[in-house]
Structures are given as C-alpha cells and as structure tokens.
Protein backbone atom coordinates (compact mmCIF):
# COMPACT_ATOMS: atom_id res chain seq x y z
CA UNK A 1 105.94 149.50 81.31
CA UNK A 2 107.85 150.75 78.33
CA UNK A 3 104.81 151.58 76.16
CA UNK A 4 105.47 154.33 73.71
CA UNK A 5 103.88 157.55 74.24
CA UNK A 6 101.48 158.06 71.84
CA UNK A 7 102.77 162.09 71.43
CA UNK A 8 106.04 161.38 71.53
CA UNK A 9 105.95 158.07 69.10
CA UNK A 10 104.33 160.62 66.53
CA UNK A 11 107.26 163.16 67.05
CA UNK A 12 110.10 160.17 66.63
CA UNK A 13 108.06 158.99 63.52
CA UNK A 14 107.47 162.99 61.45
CA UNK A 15 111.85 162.48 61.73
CA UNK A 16 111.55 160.00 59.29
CA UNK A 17 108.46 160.29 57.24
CA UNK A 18 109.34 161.60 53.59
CA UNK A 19 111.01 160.05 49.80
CA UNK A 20 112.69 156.51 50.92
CA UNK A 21 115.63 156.98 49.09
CA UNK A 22 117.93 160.24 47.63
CA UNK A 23 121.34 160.31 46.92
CA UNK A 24 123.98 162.74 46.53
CA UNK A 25 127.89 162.94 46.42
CA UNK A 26 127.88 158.93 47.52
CA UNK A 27 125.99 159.38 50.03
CA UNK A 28 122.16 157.94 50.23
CA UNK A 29 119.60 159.53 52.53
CA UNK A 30 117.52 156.28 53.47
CA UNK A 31 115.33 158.77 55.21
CA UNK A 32 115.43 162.34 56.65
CA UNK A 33 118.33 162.72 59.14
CA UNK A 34 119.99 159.02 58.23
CA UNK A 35 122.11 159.25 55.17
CA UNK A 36 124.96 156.51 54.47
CA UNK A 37 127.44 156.10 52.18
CA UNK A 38 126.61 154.42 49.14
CA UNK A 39 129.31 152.21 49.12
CA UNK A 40 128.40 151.00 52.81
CA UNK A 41 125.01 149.99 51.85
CA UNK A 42 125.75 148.13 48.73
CA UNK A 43 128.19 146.17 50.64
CA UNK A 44 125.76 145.55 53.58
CA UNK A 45 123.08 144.69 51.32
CA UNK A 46 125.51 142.38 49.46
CA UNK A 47 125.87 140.64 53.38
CA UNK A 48 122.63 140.57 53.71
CA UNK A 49 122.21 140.44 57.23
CA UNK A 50 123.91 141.49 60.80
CA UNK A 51 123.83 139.74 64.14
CA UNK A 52 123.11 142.58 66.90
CA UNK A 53 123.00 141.60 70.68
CA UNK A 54 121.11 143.97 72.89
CA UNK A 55 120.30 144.85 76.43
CA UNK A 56 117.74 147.22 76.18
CA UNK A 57 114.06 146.63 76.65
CA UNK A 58 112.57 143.93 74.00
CA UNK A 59 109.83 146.78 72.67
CA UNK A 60 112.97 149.23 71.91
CA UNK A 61 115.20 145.78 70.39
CA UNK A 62 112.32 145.19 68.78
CA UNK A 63 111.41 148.63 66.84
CA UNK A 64 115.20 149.39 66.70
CA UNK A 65 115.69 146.17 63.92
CA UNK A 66 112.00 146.69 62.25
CA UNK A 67 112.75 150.24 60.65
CA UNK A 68 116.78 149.15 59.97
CA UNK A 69 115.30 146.33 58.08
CA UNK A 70 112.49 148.54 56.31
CA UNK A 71 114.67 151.61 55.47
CA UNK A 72 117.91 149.25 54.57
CA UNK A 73 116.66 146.20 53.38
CA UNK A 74 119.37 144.34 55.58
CA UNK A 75 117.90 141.62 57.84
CA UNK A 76 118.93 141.95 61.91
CA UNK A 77 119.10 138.66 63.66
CA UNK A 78 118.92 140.07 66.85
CA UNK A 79 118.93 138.51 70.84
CA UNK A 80 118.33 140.49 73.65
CA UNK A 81 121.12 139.83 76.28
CA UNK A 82 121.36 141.55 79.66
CA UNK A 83 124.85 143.10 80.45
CA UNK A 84 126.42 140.04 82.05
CA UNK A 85 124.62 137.86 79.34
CA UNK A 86 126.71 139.46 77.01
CA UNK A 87 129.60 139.43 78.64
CA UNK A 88 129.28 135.55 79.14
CA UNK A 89 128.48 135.17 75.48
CA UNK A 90 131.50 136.99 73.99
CA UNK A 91 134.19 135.37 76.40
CA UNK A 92 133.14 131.75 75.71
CA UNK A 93 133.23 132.73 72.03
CA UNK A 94 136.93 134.25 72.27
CA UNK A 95 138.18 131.64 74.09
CA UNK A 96 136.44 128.88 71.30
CA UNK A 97 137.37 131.20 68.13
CA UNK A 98 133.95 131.44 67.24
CA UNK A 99 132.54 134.77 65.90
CA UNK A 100 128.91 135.10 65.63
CA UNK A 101 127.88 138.67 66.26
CA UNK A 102 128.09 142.06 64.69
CA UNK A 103 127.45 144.75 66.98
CA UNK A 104 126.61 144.34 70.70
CA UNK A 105 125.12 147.11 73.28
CA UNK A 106 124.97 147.40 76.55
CA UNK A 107 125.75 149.27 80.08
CA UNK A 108 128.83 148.70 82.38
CA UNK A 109 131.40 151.42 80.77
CA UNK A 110 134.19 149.33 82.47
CA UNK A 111 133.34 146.34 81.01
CA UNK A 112 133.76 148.08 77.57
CA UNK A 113 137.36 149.77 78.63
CA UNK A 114 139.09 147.22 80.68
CA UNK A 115 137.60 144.06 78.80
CA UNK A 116 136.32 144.57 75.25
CA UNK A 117 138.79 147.52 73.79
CA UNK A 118 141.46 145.94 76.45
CA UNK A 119 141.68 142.60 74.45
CA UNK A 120 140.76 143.96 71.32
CA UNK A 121 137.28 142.23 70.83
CA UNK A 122 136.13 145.01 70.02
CA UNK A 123 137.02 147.26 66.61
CA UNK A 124 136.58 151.09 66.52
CA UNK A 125 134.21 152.68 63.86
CA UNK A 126 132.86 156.20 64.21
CA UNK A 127 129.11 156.56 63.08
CA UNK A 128 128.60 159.99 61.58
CA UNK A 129 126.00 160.44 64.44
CA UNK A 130 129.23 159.57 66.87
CA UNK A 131 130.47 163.14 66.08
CA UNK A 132 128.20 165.23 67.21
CA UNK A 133 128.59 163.61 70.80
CA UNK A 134 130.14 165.34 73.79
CA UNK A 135 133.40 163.57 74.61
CA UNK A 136 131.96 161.91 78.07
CA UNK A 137 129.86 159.64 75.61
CA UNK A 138 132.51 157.96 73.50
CA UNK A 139 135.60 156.45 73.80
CA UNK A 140 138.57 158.75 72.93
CA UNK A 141 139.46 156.19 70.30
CA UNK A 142 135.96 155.44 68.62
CA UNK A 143 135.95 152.17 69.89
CA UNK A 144 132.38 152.37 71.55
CA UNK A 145 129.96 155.39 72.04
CA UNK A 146 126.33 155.63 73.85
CA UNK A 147 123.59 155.57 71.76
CA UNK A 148 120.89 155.28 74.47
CA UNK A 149 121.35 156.92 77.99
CA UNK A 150 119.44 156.39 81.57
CA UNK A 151 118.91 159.43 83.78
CA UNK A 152 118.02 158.61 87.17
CA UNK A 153 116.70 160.83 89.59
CA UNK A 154 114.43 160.39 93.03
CA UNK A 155 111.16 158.56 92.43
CA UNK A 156 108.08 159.39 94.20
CA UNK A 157 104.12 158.96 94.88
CA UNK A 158 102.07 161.35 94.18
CA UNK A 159 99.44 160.18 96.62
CA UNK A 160 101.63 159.87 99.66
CA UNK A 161 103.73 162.55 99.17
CA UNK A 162 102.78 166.26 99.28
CA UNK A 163 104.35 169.03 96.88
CA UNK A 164 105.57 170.71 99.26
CA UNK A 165 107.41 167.43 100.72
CA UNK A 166 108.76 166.43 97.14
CA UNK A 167 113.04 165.96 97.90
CA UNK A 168 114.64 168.66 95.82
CA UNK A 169 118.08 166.78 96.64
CA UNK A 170 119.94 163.91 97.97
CA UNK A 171 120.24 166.35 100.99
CA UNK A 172 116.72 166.42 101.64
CA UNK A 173 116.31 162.92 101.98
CA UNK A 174 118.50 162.61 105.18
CA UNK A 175 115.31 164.16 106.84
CA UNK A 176 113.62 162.77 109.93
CA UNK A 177 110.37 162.77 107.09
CA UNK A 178 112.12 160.06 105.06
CA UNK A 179 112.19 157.75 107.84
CA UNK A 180 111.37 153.77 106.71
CA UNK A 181 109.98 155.71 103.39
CA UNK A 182 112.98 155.58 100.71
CA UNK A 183 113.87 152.16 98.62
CA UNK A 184 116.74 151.81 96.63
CA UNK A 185 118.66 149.48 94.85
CA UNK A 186 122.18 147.41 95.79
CA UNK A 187 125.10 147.73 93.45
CA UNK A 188 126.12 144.16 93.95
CA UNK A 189 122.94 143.33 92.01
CA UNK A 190 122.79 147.06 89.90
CA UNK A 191 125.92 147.87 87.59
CA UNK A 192 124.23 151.51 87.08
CA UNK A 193 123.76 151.72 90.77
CA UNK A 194 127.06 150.84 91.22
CA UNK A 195 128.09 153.52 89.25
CA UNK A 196 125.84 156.08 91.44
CA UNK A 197 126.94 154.75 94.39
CA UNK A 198 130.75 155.79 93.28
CA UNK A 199 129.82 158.83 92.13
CA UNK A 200 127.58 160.18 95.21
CA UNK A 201 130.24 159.12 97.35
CA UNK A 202 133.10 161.09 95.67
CA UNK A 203 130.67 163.75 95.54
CA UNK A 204 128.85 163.42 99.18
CA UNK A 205 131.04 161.42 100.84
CA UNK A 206 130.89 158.09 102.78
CA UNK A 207 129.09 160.13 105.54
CA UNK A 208 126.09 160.89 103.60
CA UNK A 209 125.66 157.04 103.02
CA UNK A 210 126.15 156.69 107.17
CA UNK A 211 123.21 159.50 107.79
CA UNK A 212 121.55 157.91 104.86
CA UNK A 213 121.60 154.12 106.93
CA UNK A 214 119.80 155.51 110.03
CA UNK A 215 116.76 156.66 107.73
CA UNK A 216 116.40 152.51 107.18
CA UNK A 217 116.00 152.66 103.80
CA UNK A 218 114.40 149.33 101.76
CA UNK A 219 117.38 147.89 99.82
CA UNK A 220 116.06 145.55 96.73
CA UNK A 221 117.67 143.28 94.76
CA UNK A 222 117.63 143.83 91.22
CA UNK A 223 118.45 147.02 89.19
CA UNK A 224 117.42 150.32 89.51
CA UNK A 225 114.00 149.34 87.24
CA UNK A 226 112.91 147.49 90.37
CA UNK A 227 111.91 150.10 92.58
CA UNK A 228 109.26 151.89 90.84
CA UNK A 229 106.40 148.99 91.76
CA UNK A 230 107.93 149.45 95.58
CA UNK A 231 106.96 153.23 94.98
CA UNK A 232 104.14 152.65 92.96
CA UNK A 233 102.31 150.81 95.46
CA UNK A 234 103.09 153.23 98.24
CA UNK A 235 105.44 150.32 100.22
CA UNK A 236 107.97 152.83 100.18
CA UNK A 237 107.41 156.94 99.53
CA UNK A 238 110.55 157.59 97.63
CA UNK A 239 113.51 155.90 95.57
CA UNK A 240 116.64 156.78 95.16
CA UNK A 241 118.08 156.06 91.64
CA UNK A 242 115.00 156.08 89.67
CA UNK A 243 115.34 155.19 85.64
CA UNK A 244 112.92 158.27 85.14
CA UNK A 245 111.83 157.23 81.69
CA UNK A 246 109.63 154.30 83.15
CA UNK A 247 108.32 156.86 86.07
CA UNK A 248 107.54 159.26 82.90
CA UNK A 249 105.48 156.95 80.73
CA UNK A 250 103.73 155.94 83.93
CA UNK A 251 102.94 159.76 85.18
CA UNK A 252 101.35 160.36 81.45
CA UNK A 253 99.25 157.35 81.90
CA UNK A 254 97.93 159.12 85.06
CA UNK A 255 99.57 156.88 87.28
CA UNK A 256 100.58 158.54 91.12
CA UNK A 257 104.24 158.49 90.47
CA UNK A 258 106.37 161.44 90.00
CA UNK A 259 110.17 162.13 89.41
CA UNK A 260 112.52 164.92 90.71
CA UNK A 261 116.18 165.74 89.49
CA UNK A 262 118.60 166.46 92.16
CA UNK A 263 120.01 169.50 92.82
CA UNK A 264 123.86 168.13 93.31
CA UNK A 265 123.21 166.42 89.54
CA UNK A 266 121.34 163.47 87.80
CA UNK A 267 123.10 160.45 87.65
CA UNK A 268 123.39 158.91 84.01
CA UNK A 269 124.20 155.41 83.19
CA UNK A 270 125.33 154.65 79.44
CA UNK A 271 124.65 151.97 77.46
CA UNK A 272 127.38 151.87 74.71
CA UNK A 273 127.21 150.10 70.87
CA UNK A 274 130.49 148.46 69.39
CA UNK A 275 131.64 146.96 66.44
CA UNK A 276 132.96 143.48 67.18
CA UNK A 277 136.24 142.48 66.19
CA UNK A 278 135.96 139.70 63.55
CA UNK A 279 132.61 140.19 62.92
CA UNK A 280 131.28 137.68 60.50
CA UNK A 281 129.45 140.83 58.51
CA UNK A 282 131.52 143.95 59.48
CA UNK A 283 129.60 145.98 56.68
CA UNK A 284 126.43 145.17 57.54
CA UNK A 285 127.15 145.63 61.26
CA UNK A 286 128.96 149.39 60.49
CA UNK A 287 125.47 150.30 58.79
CA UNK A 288 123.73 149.14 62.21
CA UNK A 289 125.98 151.27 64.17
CA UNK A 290 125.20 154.45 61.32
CA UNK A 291 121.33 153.57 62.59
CA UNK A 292 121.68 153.70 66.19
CA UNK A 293 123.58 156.64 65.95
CA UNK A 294 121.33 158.53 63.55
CA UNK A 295 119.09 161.14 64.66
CA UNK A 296 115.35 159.28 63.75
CA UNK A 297 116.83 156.71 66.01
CA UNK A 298 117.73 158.21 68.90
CA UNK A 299 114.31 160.27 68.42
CA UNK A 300 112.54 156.48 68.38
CA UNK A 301 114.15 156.18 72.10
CA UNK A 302 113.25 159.45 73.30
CA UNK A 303 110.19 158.81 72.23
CA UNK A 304 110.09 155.79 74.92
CA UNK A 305 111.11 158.91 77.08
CA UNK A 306 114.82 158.02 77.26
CA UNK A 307 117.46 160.10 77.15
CA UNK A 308 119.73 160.20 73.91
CA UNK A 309 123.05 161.80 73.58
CA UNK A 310 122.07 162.94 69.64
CA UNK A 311 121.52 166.72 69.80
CA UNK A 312 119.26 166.42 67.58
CA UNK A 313 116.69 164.14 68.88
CA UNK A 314 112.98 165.23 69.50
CA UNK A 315 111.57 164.26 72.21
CA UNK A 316 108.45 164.47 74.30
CA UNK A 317 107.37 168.02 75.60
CA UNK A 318 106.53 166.30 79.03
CA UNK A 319 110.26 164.98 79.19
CA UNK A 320 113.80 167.57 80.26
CA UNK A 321 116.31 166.89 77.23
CA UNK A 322 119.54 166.44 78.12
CA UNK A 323 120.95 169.76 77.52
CA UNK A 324 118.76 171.45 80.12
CA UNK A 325 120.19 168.56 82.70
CA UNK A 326 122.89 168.68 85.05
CA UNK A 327 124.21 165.33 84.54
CA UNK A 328 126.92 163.08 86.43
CA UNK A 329 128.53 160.07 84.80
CA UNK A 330 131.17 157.44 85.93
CA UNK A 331 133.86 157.89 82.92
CA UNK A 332 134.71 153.86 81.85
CA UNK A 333 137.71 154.18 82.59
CA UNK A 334 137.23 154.57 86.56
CA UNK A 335 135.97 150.85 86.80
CA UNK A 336 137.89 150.11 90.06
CA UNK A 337 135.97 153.07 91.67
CA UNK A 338 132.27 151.53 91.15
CA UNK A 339 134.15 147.50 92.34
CA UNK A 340 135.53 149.08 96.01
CA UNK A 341 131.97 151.33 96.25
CA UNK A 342 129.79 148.10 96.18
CA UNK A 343 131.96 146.74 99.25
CA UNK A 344 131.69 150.07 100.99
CA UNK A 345 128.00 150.36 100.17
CA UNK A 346 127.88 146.43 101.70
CA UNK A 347 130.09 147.62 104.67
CA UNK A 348 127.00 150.02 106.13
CA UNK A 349 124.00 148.32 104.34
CA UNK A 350 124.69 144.90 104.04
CA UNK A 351 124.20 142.35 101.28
C-alpha cells in the first residue's frame, strides 16, 4: 500500500546524494539540505543513540531511522505506536517516573496542546527546518511542529464512476447519484475524521450532515485508511475523507481509483514531532527532530506521496504540493470542537 514510487523515491534520493560531510562556521552539512551544528552532533554521537516512537506507516519508520543512522552515525531504537498507543505509553511512564523515549510523533493536535505541552511532558526545541513553516503547523511556543501531513480529499473508482460524474465538492455529493454509493469513516474510531467532521460542520453546517444521512452512506470502523479497499472494490463508488497519498500510489500502479480535492477546501490532518521532557538522550533526540524537519526528509515522505509542510520538498510530478492546495486544518488548540462533533456525528449516524 505505501510502496514508494519509483519516480518520486529517485527525486527524494538526488536531495541527498553528494560529499557526506562539510563544515562551515560550526555547522556540518551531513548531506545537501541537512546541516547541524557541530556541537549537536558531537554530543549526540557522544549519546550514541535516541529512542523515537512513531505512528506513521512501518516502511516510512523504517527509512526515516536507516538514513539518520547512515548520515549521523547515531543509532534509533525506534517502535511504531499508533496515536492512542502513544498516549498510553507516555502516561503510565509519567505516572511511574520512568523516562524511556526521545522524541515521539503522531496525530491528534489536542492531544499535543491540552495533554503533552499542558503537563509539561513535552520540551520545546525549534529544528531549523521548524522555521520555514507557516504558523498553522507549529505550536506558537516550539513545543511541537508537523513534520508529515495527510490531505484528504473524495476517493473514487475509476471504473464505476464516469468523468463527467467525478464530485467536484462536498456539495455534489448530496446528489440523488450518490445514493447507497459513498463510504466514510466514524470519528469515534478516526481522530483525523474527527477533526473533518468539526471542521465541515463549522464550515457546512449540521444540515449538510442531515442531507448527507438520507444518501445512506457506508460508515466503517477504523480510520480514514480504511475506505480505499471499500472503493477499490467498487462496494461503495466514493469516500469521503480519503488519505490521498495511498489513492495516489495506487492510481500510478494503474489501479481504478482516483482522488478529487474539494472545492470548499482539503482537509489536512497533522502529525506533529516533540522533544520529550526528561528524555534520557535529549541531544541525540534534538538531532532526530533537525532530521525530520530537514528538507531530504520531508522529500523521503513526499516521495511516499505525502504531503510535507517543508517548502522545500520535491515531490512527485503526479502529486499537487501543498502550496497549490486550499487546505483546512483543526488548530490543536480547538480540541473540545472535534470531542462534541463525534457525538453530533453519532446523533444522525449512529455508532
């Protein structure tokens, strides 16, 4: 599912190609576009290691550590977590004193706000990369920032569904045509679709929901990564809140799926990287952060076909960068909003 386009995995890799080490004014360039300071990486090497827990897919975990290690020569024990994983992890370790882990990433922006930078489990570090970010990506305070971001737009088969009938918006799918033919996740069991769900309903309304209800759409359990097969298979025609990167790689392997960005805006769900408080190799967990902020990095993931907030990333010419979207995001510090939507959304839908 998350197989690296072969074009794109070339792009993310011509980022980085070139000398292995220069330095200049205290700063070492450990390859083009990722220079630290010199100081950093002695003490990080002098660690020798950092403890990362993350939620995205194993292949991106995976690639994420192996060229950290290679270009910095620090080890990454690394465990890949979901969201509530995480969240499970780091409270029984508070509440035993126990500190195990460097740098965690994941989605939820409340749970970073009202939980991690609310009790202070978290400590704020900027990455240089952090800088260049638009202010809707970080925390005010450089406690957390995105590193790796989720557009979703409307999902669709190819097959079953003619260009002419592709949705254009969230409008369009109120249509008699999208009767028993849309599938879509429940934010009780999706914390991104949560955040949609209080998004489109500030934006749309409650009533849109209502009209949306008499279409009987197929509500899944499971994230928003659990609707492409339903699409894919032609149960349903169309999803709503489609992770477009995994409908991209698909659609380049010739595959009948297709994705559409709606008019009103395309969602985005953040997935944010902290420095933990107490962190049993701060140094070597600060370098991490420099790497997952960096610009071959972020490249790496848009070479997966995700979106990056780095403006300068490369990615695939098959795949809209994020500057040419319109994009809609749930700021972490409206929390509540996203808890009362996934009763509302309950209220009409059930579950």
């Amino acid at each position: 599912m998350f197989k690296v386009a072969l074009a794109g995995a070339a792009m993310a890799a011509t980022l980085w190609a070139g000398p292995a080490t220069a330095q200049t004014a205290g700063k070492v360039q450990l390859a083009p576009g990722f220079s630290v300071d010199a100081e950093l990486l002695r003490k990080a090497q002098a660690e020798g290691k950092t403890n990362f827990w993350c939620s995205f897919p194993e292949p991106e975990c995976a690639q994420t550590v192996s060229e950290f290690e290679k270009l910095t020569k620090v080890k990454v024990d690394f465990v890949r977590l979901s969201t509530g994983g995480i969240l499970t992890r780091m409270s029984k370790e508070r509440a035993a004193n126990i500190f195990s882990v460097d740098v965690i990433s994941h989605g939820d922006p409340p749970v970073w706000n009202d939980i991690y930078k609310a009790k202070k489990w978290i400590t704020a570090y900027e990455a240089e990369g952090m800088k260049t970010y638009p202010a809707q990506f970080k925390d005010p305070d450089g406690a957390y920032a995105a590193h790796w971001l989720i557009a979703n737009g409307i999902g669709y088969n190819t097959k079953l569904v003619s260009p002419a009938d592709v949705p254009k918006s969230y409008a369009d799918l109120l249509k008699p045509r999208w009767k028993g033919q849309i599938v879509m996740p429940h934010p009780k069991h999706s914390g991104g679709f949560a955040e949609a769900v209080a998004i489109l309903s500030g934006m749309l309304g409650w009533d849109w929901f209502e009209k949306l209800n008499k279409n009987a759409p197929l509500v899944t359990i499971g994230s928003q990564f659990n609707v492409k097969p339903v699409v894919l298979n032609g149960e349903r025609q169309a999803a709503i809140h489609a992770a477009d990167a995994i409908f991209l790689v698909d659609a380049a392997q010739g595959k009948p799926v297709g994705v559409v960005y709606p008019e009103e805006g395309t969602v985005v769900n953040q997935l944010f990287a902290g420095l933990v408080a107490n962190a049993p190799q701060p140094n070597a967990g600060k370098l991490l952060l420099e790497w997952l902020h960096s610009p071959p990095m972020q490249s790496m993931l848009a070479s997966h076909y995700w979106l990056v907030p780095h403006p300068d990333a490369v990615y695939p010419k098959d795949r809209v960068p994020l500057k040419d979207l319109k994009i809609l995001t749930l700021p972490a510090t409206q929390g509540a909003s996203a808890t009362s939507a996934k009763e509302k959304f309950s209220d009409i839908f059930g579950g």
